[in-house]
N, C-alpha and C. Protein backbone atom coordinates (compact mmCIF):
# COMPACT_ATOMS: atom_id res chain seq x y z
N UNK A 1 2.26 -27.51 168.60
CA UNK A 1 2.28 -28.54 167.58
C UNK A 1 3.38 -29.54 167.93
N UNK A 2 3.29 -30.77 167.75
CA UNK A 2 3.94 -31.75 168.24
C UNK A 2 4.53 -32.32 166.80
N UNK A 3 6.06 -32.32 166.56
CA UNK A 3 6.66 -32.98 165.68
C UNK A 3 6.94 -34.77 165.38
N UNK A 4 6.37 -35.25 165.01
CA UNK A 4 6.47 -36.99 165.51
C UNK A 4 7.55 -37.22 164.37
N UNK A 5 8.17 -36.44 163.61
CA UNK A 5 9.52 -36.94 162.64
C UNK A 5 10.54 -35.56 163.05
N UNK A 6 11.73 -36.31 163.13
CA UNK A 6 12.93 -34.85 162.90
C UNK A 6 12.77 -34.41 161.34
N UNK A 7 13.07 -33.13 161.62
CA UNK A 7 13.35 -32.41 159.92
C UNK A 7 13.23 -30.90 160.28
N UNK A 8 13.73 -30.21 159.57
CA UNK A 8 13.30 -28.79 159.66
C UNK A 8 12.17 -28.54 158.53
N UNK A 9 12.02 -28.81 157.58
CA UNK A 9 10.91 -28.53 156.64
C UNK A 9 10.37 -29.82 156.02
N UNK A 10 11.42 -31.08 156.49
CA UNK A 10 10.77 -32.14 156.30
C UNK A 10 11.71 -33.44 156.83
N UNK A 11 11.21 -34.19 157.03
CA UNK A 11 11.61 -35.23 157.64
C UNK A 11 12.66 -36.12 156.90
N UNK A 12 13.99 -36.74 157.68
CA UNK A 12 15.30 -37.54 156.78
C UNK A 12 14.57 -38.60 157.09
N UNK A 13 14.36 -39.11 156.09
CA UNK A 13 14.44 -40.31 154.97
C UNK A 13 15.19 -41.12 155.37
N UNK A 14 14.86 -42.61 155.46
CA UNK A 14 16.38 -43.22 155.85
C UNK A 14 16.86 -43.42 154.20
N UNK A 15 17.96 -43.85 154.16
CA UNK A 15 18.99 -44.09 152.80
C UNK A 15 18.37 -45.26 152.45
N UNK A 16 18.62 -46.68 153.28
CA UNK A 16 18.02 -47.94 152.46
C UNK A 16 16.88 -48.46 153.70
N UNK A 17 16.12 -48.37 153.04
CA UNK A 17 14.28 -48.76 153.70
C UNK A 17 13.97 -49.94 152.76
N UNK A 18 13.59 -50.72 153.41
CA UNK A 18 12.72 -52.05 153.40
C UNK A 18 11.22 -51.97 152.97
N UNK A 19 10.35 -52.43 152.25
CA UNK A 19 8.95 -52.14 152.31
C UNK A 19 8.79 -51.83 153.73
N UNK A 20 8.49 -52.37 154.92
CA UNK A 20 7.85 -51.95 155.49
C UNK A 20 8.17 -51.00 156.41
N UNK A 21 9.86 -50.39 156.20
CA UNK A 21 9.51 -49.25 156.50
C UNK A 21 8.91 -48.28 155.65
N UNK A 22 9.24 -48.18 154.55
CA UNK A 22 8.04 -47.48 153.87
C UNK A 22 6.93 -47.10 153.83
N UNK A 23 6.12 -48.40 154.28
CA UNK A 23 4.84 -48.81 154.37
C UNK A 23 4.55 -47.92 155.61
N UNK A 24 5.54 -47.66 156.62
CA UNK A 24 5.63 -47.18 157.91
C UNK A 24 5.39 -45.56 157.68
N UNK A 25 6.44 -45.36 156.93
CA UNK A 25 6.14 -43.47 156.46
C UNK A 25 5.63 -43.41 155.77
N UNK A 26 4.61 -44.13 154.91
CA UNK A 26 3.47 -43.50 153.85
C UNK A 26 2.79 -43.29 155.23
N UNK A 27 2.05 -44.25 156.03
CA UNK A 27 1.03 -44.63 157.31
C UNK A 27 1.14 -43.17 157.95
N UNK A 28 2.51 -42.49 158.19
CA UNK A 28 3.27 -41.37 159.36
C UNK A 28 2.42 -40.53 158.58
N UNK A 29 2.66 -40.19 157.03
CA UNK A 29 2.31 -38.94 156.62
C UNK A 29 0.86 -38.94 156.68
N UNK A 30 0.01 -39.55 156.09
CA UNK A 30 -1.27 -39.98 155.59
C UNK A 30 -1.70 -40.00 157.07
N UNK A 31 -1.16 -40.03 158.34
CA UNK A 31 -1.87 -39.91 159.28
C UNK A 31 -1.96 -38.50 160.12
N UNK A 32 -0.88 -38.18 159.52
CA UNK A 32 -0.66 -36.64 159.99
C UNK A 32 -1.37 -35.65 159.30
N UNK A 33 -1.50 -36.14 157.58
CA UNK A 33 -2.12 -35.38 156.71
C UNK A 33 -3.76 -35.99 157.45
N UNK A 34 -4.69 -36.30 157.62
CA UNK A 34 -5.80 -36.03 157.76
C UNK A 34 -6.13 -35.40 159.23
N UNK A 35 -4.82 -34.95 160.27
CA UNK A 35 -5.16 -34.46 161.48
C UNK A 35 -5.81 -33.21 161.21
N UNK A 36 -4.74 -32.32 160.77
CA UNK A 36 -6.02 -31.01 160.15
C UNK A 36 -7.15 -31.04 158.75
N UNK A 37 -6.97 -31.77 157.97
CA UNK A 37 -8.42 -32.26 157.82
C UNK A 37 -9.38 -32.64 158.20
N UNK A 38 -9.01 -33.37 159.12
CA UNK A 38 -10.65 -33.08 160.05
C UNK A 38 -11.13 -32.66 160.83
N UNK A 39 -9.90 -31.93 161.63
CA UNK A 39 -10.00 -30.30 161.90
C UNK A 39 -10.69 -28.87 160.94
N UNK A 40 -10.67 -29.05 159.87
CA UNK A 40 -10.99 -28.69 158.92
C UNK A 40 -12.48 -29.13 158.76
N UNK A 41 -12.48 -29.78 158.20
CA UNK A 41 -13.75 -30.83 158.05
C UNK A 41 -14.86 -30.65 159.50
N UNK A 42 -14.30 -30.64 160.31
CA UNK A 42 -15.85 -31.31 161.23
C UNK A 42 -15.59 -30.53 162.33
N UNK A 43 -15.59 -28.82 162.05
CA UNK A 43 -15.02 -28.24 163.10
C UNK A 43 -15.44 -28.36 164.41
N UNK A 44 -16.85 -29.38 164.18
CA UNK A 44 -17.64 -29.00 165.45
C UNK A 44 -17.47 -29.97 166.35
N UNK A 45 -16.69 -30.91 165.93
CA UNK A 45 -15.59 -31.86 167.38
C UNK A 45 -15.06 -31.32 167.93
N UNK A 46 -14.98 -29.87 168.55
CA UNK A 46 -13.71 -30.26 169.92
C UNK A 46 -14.24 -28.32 169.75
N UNK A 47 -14.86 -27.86 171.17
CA UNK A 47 -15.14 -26.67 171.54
C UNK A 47 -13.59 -25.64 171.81
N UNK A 48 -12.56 -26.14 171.40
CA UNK A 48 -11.75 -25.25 171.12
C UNK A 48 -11.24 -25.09 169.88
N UNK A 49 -11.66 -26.02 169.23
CA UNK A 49 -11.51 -25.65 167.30
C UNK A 49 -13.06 -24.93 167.10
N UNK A 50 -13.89 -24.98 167.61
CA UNK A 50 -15.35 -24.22 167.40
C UNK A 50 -14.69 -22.79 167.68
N UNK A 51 -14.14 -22.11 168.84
CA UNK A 51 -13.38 -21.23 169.54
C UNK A 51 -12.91 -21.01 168.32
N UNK A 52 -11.53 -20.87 168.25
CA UNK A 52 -10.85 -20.75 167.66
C UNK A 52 -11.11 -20.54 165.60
N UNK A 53 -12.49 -21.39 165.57
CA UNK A 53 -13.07 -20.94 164.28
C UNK A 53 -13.42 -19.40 164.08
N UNK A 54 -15.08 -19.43 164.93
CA UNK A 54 -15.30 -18.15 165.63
C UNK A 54 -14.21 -16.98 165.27
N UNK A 55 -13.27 -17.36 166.24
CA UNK A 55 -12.25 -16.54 166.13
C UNK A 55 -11.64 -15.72 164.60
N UNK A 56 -11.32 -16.71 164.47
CA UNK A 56 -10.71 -16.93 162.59
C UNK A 56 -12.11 -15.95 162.18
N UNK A 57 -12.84 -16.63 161.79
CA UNK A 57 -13.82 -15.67 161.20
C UNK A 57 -14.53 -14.11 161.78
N UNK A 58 -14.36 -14.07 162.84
CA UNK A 58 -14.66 -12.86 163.44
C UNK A 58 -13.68 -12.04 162.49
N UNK A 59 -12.28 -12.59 162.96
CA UNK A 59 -11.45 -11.20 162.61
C UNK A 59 -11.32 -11.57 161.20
N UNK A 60 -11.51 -11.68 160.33
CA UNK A 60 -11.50 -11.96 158.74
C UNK A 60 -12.79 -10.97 158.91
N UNK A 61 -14.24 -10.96 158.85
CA UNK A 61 -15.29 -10.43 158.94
C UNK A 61 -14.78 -8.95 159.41
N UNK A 62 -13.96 -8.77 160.22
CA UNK A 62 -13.74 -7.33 160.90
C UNK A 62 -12.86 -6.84 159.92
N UNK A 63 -11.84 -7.52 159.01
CA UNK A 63 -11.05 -6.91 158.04
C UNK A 63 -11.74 -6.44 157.18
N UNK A 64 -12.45 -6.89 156.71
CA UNK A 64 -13.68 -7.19 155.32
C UNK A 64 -14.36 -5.68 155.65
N UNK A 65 -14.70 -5.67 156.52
CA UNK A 65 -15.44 -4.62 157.27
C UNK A 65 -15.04 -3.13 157.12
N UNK A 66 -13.56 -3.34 157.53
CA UNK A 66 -12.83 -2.07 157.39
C UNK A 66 -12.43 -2.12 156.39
N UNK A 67 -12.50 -2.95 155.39
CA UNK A 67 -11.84 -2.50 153.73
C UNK A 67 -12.81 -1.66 153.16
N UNK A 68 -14.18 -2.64 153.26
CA UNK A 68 -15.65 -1.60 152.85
C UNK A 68 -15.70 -0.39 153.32
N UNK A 69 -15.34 0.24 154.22
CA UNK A 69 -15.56 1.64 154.87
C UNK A 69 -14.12 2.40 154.55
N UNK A 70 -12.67 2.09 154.21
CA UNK A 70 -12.10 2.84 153.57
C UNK A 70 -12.10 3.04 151.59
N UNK A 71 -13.03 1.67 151.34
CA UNK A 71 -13.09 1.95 150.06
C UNK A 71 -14.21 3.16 149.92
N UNK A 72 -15.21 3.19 150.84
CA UNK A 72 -16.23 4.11 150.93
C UNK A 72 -15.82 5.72 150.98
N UNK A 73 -14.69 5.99 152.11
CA UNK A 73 -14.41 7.05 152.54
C UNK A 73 -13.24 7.30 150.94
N UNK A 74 -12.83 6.28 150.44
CA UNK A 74 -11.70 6.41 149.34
C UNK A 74 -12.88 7.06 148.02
N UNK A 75 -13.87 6.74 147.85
CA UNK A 75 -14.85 7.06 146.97
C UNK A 75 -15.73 8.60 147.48
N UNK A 76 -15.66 8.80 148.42
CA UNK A 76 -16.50 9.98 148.73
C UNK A 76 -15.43 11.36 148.17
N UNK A 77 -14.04 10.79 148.63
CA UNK A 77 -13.11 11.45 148.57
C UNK A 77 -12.94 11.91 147.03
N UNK A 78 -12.57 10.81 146.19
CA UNK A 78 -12.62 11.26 144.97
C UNK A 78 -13.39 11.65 144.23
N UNK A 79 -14.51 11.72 144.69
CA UNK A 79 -15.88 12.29 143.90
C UNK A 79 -15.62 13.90 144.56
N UNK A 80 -15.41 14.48 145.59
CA UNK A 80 -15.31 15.76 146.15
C UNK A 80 -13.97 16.16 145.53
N UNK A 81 -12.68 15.27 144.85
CA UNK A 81 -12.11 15.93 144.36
C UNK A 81 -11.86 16.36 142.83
N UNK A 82 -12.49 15.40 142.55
CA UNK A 82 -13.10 15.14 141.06
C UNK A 82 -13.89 16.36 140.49
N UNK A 83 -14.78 17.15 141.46
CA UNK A 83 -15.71 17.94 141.59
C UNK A 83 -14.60 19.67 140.98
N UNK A 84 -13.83 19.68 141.84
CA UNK A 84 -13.27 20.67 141.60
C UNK A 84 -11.70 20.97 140.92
C-alpha cells in the first residue's frame, strides 16, 4: 500500500490553508476513498483482485464449513449425553 500523505493514522493538516489547499485535500481524500471502492465494486477489473476475491471467499466458505461440522459433532454429543 502506498501512502500519498504523512500521518500515522492520519494525515497533518497544515495549520493555515487557503481554499485551495483545501480544495486540494478534500480532492486527496475523495480520491483515495473511491480506490477501494471500486475495488470493491467492480471486482472484475484487474485478475488479481478476481484472485484474491476467490481467495477471500474460499477461505470464509471453508470457515463456515468447519463451524457447521463442529456445531454438528457439538449436537450429536449432547444428545448422547443428555441420554444418560
Amino acid at each position: 500500500m502506498v501512502w500519498v500523505a504523512k500521518g500515522s493514522n492520519w494525515f497533518t493538516a497544515p495549520e493555515t490553508a487557503g481554499e485551495a489547499e483545501w480544495r486540494n485535500i478534500r480532492q486527496l481524500l475523495e480520491d483515495e476513498h473511491q480506490k477501494p471502492v471500486h475495488a470493491v465494486a467492480d471486482p472484475l477489473h484487474s485478475r488479481v483482485v478476481r484472485k484474491q476475491t476467490r481467495m477471500l471467499l474460499g477461505a470464509a466458505f471453508h470457515d463456515i464449513y468447519h463451524a457447521g461440522q463442529i456445531r454438528l459433532v457439538r449436537r450429536f454429543y449432547e444428545a448422547q449425553t443428555s441420554k444418560g
